[in-house]
C-alpha atoms as a PDB file:
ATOM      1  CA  UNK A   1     122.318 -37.780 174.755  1.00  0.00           C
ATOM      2  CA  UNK A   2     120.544 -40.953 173.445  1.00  0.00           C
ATOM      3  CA  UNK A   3     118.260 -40.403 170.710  1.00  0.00           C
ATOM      4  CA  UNK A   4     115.404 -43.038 169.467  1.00  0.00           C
ATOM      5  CA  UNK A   5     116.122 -44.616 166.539  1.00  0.00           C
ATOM      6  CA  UNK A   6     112.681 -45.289 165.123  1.00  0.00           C
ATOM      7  CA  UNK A   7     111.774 -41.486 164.821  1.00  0.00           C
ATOM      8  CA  UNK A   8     114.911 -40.701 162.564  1.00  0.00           C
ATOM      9  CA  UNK A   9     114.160 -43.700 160.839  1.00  0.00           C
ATOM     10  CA  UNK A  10     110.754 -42.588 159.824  1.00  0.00           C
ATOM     11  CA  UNK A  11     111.733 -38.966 159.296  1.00  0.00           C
ATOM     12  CA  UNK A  12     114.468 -40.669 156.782  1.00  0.00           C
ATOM     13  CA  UNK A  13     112.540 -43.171 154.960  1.00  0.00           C
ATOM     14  CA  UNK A  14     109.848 -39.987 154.534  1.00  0.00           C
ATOM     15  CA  UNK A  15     112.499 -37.496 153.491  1.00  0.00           C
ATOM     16  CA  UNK A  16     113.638 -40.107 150.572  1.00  0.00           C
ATOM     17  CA  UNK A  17     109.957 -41.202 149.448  1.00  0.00           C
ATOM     18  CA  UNK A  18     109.192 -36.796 149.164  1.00  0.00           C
ATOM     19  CA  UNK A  19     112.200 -36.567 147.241  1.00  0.00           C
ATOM     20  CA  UNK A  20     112.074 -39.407 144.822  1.00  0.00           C
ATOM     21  CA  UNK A  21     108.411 -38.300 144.385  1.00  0.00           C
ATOM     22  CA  UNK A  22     109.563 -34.553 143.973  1.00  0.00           C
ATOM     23  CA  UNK A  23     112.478 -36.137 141.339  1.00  0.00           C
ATOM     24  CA  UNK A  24     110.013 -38.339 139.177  1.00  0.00           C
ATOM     25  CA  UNK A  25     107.773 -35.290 139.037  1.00  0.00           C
ATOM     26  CA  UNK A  26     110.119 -33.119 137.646  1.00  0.00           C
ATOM     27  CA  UNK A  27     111.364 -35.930 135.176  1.00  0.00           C
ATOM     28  CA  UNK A  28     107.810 -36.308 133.787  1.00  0.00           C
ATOM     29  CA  UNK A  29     106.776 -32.643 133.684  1.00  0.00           C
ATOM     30  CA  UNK A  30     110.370 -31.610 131.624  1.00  0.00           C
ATOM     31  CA  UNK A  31     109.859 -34.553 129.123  1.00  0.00           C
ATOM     32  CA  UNK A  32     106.344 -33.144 128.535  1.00  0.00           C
ATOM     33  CA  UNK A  33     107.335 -29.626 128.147  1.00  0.00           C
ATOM     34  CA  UNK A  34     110.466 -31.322 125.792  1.00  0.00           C
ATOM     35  CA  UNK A  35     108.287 -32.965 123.730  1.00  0.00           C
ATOM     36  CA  UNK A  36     105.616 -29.849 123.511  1.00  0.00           C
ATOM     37  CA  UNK A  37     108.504 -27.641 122.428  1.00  0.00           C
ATOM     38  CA  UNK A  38     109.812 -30.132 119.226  1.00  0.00           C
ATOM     39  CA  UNK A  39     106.416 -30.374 118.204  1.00  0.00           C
ATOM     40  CA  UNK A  40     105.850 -26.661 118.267  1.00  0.00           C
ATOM     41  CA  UNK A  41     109.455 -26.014 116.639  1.00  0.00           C
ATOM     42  CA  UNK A  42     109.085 -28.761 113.578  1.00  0.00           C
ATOM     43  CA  UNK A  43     105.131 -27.300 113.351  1.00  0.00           C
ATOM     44  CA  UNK A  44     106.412 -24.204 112.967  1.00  0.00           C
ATOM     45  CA  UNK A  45     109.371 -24.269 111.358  1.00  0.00           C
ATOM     46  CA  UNK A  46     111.390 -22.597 113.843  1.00  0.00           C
ATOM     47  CA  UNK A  47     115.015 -22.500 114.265  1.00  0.00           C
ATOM     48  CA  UNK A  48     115.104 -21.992 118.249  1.00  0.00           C
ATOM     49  CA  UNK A  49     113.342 -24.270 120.107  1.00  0.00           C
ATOM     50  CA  UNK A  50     110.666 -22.310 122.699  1.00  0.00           C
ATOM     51  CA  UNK A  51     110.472 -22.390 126.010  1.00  0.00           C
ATOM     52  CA  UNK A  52     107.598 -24.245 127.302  1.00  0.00           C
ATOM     53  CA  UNK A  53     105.838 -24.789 130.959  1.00  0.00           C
ATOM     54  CA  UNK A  54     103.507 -26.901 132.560  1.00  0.00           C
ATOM     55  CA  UNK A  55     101.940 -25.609 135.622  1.00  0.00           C
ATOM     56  CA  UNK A  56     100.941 -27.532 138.723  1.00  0.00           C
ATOM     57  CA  UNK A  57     102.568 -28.523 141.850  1.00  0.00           C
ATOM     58  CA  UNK A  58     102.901 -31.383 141.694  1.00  0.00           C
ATOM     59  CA  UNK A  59     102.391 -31.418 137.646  1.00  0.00           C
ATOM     60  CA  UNK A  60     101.527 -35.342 137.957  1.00  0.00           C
ATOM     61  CA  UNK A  61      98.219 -34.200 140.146  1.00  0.00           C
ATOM     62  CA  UNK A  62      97.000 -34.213 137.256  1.00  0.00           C
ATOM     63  CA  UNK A  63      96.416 -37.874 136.859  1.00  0.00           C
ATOM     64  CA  UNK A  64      94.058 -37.573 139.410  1.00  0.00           C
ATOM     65  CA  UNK A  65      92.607 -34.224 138.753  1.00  0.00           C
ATOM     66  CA  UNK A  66      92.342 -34.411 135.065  1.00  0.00           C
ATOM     67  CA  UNK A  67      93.622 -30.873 133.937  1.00  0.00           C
ATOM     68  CA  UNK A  68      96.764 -29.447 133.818  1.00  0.00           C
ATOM     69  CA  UNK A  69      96.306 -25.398 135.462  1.00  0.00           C
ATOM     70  CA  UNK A  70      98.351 -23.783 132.332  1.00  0.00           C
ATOM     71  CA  UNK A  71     100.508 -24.584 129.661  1.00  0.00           C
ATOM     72  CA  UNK A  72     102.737 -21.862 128.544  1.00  0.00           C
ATOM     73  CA  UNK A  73     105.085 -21.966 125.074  1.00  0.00           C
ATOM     74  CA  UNK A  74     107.960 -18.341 124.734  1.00  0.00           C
ATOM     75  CA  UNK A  75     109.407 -18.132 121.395  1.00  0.00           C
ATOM     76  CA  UNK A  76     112.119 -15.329 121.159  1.00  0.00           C
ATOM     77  CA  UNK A  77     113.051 -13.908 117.819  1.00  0.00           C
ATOM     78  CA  UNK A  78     110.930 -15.546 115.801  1.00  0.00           C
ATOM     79  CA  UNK A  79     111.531 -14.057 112.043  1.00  0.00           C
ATOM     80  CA  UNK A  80     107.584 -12.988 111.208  1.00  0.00           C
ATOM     81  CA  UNK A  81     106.549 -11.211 107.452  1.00  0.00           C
ATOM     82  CA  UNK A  82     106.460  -8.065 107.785  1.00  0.00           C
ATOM     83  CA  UNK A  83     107.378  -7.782 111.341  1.00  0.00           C
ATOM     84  CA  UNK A  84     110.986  -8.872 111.717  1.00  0.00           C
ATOM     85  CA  UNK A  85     111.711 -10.299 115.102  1.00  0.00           C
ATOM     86  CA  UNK A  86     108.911 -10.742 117.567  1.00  0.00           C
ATOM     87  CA  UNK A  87     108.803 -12.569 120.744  1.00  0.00           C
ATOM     88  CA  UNK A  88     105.343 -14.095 121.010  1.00  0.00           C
ATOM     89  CA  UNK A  89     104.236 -15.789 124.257  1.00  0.00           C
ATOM     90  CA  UNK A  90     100.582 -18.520 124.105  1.00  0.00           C
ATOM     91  CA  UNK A  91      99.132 -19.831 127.195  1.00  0.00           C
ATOM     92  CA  UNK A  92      96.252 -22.525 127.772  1.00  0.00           C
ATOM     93  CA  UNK A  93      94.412 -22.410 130.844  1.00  0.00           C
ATOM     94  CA  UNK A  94      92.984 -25.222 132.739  1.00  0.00           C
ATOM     95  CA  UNK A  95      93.752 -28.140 130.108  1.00  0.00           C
ATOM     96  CA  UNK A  96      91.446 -30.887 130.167  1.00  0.00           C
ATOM     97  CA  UNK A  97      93.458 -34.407 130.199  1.00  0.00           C
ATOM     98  CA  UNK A  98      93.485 -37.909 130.059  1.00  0.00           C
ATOM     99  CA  UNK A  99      96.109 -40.075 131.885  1.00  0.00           C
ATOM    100  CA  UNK A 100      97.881 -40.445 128.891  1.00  0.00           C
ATOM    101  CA  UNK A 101      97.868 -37.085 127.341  1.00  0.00           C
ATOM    102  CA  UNK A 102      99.774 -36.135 131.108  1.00  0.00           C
ATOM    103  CA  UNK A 103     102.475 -38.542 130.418  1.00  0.00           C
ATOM    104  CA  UNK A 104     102.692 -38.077 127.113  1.00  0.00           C
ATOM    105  CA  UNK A 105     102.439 -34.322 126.763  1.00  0.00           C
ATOM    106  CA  UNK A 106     100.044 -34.971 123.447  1.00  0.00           C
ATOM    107  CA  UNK A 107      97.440 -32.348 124.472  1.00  0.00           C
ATOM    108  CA  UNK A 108      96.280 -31.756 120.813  1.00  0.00           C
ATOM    109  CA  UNK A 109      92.576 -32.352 120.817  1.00  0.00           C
ATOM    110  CA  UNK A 110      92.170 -31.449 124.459  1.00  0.00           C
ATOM    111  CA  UNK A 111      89.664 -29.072 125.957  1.00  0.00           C
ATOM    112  CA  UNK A 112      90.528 -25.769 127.647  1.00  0.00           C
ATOM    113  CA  UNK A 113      89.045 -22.754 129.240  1.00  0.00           C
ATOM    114  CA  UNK A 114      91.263 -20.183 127.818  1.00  0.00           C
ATOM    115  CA  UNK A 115      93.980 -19.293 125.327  1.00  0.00           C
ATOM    116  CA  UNK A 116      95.916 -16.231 125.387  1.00  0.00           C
ATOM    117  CA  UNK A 117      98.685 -14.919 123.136  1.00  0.00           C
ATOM    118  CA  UNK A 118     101.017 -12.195 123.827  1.00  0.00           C
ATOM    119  CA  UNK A 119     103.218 -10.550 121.299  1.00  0.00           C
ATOM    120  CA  UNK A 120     105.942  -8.106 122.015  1.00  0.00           C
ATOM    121  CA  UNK A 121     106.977  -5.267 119.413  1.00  0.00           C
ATOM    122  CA  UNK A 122     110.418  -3.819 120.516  1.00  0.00           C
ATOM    123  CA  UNK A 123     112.251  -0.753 118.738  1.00  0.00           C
ATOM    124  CA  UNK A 124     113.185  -2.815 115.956  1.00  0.00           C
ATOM    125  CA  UNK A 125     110.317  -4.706 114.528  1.00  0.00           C
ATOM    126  CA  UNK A 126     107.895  -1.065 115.301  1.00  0.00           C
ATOM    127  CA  UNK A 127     110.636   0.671 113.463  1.00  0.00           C
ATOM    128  CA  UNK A 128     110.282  -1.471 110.141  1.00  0.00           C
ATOM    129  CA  UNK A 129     106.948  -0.230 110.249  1.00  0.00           C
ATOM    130  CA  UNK A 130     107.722   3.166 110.446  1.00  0.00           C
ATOM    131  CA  UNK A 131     110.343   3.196 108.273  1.00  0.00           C
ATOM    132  CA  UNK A 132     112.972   3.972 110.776  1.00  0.00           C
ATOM    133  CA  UNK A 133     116.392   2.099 111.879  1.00  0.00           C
ATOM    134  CA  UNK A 134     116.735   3.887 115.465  1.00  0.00           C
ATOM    135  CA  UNK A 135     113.448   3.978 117.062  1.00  0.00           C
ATOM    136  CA  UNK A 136     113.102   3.747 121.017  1.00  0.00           C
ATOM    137  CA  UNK A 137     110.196   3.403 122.918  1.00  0.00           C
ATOM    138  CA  UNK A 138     109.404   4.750 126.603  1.00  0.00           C
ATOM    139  CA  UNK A 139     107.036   5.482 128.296  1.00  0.00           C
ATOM    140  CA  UNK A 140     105.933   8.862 128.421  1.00  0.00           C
ATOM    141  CA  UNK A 141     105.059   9.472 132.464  1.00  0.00           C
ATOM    142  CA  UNK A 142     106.641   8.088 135.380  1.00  0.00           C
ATOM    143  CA  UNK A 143     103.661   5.631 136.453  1.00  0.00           C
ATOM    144  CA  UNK A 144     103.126   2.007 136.036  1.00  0.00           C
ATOM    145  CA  UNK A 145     101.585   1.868 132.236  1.00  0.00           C
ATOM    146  CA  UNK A 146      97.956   0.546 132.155  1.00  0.00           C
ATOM    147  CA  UNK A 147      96.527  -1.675 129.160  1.00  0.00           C
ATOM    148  CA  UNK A 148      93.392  -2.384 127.595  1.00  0.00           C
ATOM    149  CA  UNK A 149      91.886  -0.890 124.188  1.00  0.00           C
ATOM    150  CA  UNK A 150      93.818   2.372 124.807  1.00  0.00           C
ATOM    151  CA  UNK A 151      97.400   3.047 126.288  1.00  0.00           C
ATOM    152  CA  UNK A 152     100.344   5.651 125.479  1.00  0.00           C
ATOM    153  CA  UNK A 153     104.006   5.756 124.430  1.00  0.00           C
ATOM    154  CA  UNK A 154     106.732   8.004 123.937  1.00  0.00           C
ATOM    155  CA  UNK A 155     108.816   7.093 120.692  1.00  0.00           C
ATOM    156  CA  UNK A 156     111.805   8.331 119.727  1.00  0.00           C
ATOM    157  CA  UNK A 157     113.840   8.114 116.018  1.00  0.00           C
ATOM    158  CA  UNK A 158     115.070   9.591 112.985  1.00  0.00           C
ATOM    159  CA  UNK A 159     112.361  10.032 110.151  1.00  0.00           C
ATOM    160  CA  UNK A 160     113.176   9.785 106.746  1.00  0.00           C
ATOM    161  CA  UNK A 161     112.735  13.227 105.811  1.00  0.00           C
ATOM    162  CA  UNK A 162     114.621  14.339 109.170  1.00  0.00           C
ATOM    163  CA  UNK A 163     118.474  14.621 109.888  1.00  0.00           C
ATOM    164  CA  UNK A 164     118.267  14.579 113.699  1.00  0.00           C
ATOM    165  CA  UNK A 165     116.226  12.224 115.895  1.00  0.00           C
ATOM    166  CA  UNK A 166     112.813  13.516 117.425  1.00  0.00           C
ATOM    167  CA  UNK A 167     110.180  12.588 120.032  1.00  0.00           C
ATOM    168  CA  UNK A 168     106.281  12.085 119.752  1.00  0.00           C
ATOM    169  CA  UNK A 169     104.182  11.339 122.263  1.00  0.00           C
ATOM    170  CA  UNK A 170     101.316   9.067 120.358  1.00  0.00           C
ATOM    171  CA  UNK A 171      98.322   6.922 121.330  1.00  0.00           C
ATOM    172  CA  UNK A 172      97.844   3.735 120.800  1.00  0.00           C
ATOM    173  CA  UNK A 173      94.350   2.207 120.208  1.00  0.00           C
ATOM    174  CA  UNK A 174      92.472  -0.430 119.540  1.00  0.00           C
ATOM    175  CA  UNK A 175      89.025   0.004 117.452  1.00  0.00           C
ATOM    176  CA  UNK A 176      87.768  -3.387 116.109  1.00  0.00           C
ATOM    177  CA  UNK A 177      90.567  -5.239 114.158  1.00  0.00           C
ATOM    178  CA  UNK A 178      92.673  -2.310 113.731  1.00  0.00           C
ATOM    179  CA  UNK A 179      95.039  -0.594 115.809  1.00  0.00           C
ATOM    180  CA  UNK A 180      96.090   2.481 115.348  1.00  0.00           C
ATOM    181  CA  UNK A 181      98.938   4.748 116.779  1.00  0.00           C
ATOM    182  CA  UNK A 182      98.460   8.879 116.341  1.00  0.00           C
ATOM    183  CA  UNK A 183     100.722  11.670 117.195  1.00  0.00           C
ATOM    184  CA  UNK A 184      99.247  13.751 119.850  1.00  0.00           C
ATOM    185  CA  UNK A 185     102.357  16.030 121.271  1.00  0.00           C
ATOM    186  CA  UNK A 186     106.173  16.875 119.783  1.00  0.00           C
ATOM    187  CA  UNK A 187     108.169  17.066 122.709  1.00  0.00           C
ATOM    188  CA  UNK A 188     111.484  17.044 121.010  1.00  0.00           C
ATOM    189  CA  UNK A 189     112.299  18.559 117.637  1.00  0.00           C
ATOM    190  CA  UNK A 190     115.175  20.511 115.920  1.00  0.00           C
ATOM    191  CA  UNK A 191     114.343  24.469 116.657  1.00  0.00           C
ATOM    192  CA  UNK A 192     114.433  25.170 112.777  1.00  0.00           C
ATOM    193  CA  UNK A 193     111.753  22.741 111.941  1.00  0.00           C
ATOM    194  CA  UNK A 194     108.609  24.930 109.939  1.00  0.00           C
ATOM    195  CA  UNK A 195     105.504  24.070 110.949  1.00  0.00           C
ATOM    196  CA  UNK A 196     104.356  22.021 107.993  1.00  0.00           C
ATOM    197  CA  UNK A 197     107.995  19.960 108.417  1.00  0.00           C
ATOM    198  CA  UNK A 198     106.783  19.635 111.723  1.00  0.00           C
ATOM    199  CA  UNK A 199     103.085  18.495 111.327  1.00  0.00           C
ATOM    200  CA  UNK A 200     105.114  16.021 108.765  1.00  0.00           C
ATOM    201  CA  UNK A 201     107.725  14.351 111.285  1.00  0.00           C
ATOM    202  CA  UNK A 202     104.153  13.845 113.758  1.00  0.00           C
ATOM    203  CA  UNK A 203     102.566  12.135 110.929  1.00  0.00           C
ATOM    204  CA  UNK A 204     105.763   9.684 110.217  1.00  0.00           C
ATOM    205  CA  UNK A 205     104.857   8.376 113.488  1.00  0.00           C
ATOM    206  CA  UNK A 206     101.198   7.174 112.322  1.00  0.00           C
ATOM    207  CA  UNK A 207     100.124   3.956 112.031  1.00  0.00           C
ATOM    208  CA  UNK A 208      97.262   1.490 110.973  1.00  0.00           C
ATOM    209  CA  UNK A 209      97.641  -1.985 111.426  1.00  0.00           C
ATOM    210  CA  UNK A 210      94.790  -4.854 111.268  1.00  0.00           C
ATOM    211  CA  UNK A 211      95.397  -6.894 114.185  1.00  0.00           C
ATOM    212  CA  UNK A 212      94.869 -10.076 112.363  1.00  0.00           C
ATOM    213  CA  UNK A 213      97.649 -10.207 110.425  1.00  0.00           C
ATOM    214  CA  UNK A 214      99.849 -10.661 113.968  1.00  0.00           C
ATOM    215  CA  UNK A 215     100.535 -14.123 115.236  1.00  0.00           C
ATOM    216  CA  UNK A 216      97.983 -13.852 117.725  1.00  0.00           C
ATOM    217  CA  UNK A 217      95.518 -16.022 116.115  1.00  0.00           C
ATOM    218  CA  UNK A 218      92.287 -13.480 116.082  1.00  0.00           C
ATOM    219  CA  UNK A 219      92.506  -9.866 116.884  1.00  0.00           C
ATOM    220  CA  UNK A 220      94.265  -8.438 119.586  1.00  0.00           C
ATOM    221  CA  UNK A 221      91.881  -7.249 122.670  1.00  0.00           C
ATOM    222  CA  UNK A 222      94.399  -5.331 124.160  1.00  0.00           C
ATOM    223  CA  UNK A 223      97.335  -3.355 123.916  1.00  0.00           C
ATOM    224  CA  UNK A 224     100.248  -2.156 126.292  1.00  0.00           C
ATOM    225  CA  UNK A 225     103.296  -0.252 126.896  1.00  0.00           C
ATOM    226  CA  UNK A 226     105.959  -1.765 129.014  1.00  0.00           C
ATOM    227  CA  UNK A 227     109.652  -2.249 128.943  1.00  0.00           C
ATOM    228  CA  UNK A 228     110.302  -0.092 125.776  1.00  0.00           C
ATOM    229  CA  UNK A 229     108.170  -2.160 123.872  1.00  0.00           C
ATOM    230  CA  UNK A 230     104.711  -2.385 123.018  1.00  0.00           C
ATOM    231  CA  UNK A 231     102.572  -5.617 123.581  1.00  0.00           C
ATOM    232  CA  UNK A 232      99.519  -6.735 121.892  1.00  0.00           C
ATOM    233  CA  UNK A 233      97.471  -9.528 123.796  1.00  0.00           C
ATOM    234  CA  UNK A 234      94.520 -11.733 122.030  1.00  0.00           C
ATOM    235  CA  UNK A 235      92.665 -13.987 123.648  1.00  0.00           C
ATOM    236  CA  UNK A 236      89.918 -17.112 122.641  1.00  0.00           C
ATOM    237  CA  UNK A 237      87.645 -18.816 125.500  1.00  0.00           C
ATOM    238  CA  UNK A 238      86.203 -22.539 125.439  1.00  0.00           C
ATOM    239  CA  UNK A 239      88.933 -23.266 123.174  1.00  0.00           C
ATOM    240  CA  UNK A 240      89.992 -27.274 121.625  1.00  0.00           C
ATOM    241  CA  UNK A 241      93.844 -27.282 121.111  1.00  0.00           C
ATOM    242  CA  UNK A 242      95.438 -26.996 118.210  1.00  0.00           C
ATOM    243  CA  UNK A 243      99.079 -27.560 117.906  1.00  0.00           C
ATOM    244  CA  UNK A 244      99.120 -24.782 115.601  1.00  0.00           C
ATOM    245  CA  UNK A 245      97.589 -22.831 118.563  1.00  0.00           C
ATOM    246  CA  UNK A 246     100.776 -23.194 120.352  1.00  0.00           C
ATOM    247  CA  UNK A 247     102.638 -21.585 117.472  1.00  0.00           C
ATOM    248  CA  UNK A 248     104.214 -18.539 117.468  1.00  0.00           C
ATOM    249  CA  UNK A 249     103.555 -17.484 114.124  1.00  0.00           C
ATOM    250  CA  UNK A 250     100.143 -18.676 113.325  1.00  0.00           C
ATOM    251  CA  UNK A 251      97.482 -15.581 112.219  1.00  0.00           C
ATOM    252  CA  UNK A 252      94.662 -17.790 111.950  1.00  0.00           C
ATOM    253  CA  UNK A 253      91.366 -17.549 114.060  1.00  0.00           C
ATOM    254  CA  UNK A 254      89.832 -20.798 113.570  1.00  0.00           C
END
């Protein structure tokens, strides 16, 4: 059967113009998100080099459009005071940019509508804080966890006045800058324990911790369970970038 020429011309020459476009795209939206992530890992000292994402489909609408949706930056493991190992996620919202900041992937200086930072606390790093080497966290009801100033976990570990391993049920809450995490149930405990060792184990399992001294750059506005770990969120509006905004272990507010 004879088919036209011209229309699988066209449908070729269009095929390789939409993917050389879709090619050059994704060459200029990795070298940004290259170049955000070595300026992120010599600003803050890092020794893995994060993760970072532009958003946009196409990301080079934005030469047009003048704002890049979101710019994201994951740091795993990073080695915080106090803390241990944290994985800290930052995201900018709706960028403001001029043609060369969107080639260039310099957004420091640049306008946007939001900034959020996410930290993530796993067994390990809450355990330092408690003092104990094998704590697990679940959570305590078979439901999708909710977040906000208030949420729940189930935790799990060895206190230092303990020989065996036993679970509390605790709250976790936010009131101003501090959070703070209180036994409310033992749902797990050697048979033997008296009630005052008992009342003590509940108590190893407290808390207090001003929310400013986490890499979240201000205090955290909310606080989750998910994943056996617990997440604290902070998050600025109307913001100017910072390249220290971007880090994962910067405390400050400003």
């Amino acid at each position: 059967m004879y088919v036209p020429r011209l229309p699988l011309i066209v449908i070729s020459v269009l095929a390789v113009l939409l993917g050389g476009g879709w090619l050059a795209d994704s060459v200029a939206a990795s070298r940004v998100e290259r170049h955000l992530s070595a300026a992120v890992e010599e600003q803050a000292g890092l020794e893995v080099s994060p993760r970072v994402n532009v958003g946009g489909v196409p990301y080079l609408a934005a030469l047009f459009t003048g704002e890049i949706p979101t710019v994201g930056v994951h740091a795993l493991d990073v080695d915080v005071a106090g803390l241990g190992m944290v994985n800290a996620q930052t995201e900018l919202t709706r960028v403001t940019v001029d043609r060369g900041q969107v080639l260039s992937g310099d957004i420091t200086g640049a306008p946007a509508t939001a900034f959020t930072r996410t930290i993530r606390l796993d067994g390990v790093a809450l355990g330092r804080l408690l003092g104990m080497t094998d704590l697990d966290i679940a959570n305590p009801y078979d439901i999708s966890p909710a977040g906000g100033s208030a949420a729940e976990a189930q935790l799990t570990g060895t206190p230092f006045n303990q020989r065996e391993p036993v679970t509390v049920i605790v709250d976790l809450r936010l009131v101003g800058d501090q959070f703070h995490m209180s036994p409310r149930e033992l749902v797990d405990a050697p048979a033997d324990l008296s009630p005052a060792a008992a009342e003590a184990t509940r108590e190893a399992f407290s808390l207090t911790l001003d929310t400013r001294s986490l890499p979240l750059a201000g205090r955290a506005s909310r606080v989750n369970m998910s994943g056996g770990s617990i997440f604290f969120e902070a998050e600025r509006h109307n913001v100017t970038v910072r390249l220290a905004d971007l880090s994962p272990v910067d405390v400050s507010s400003s």
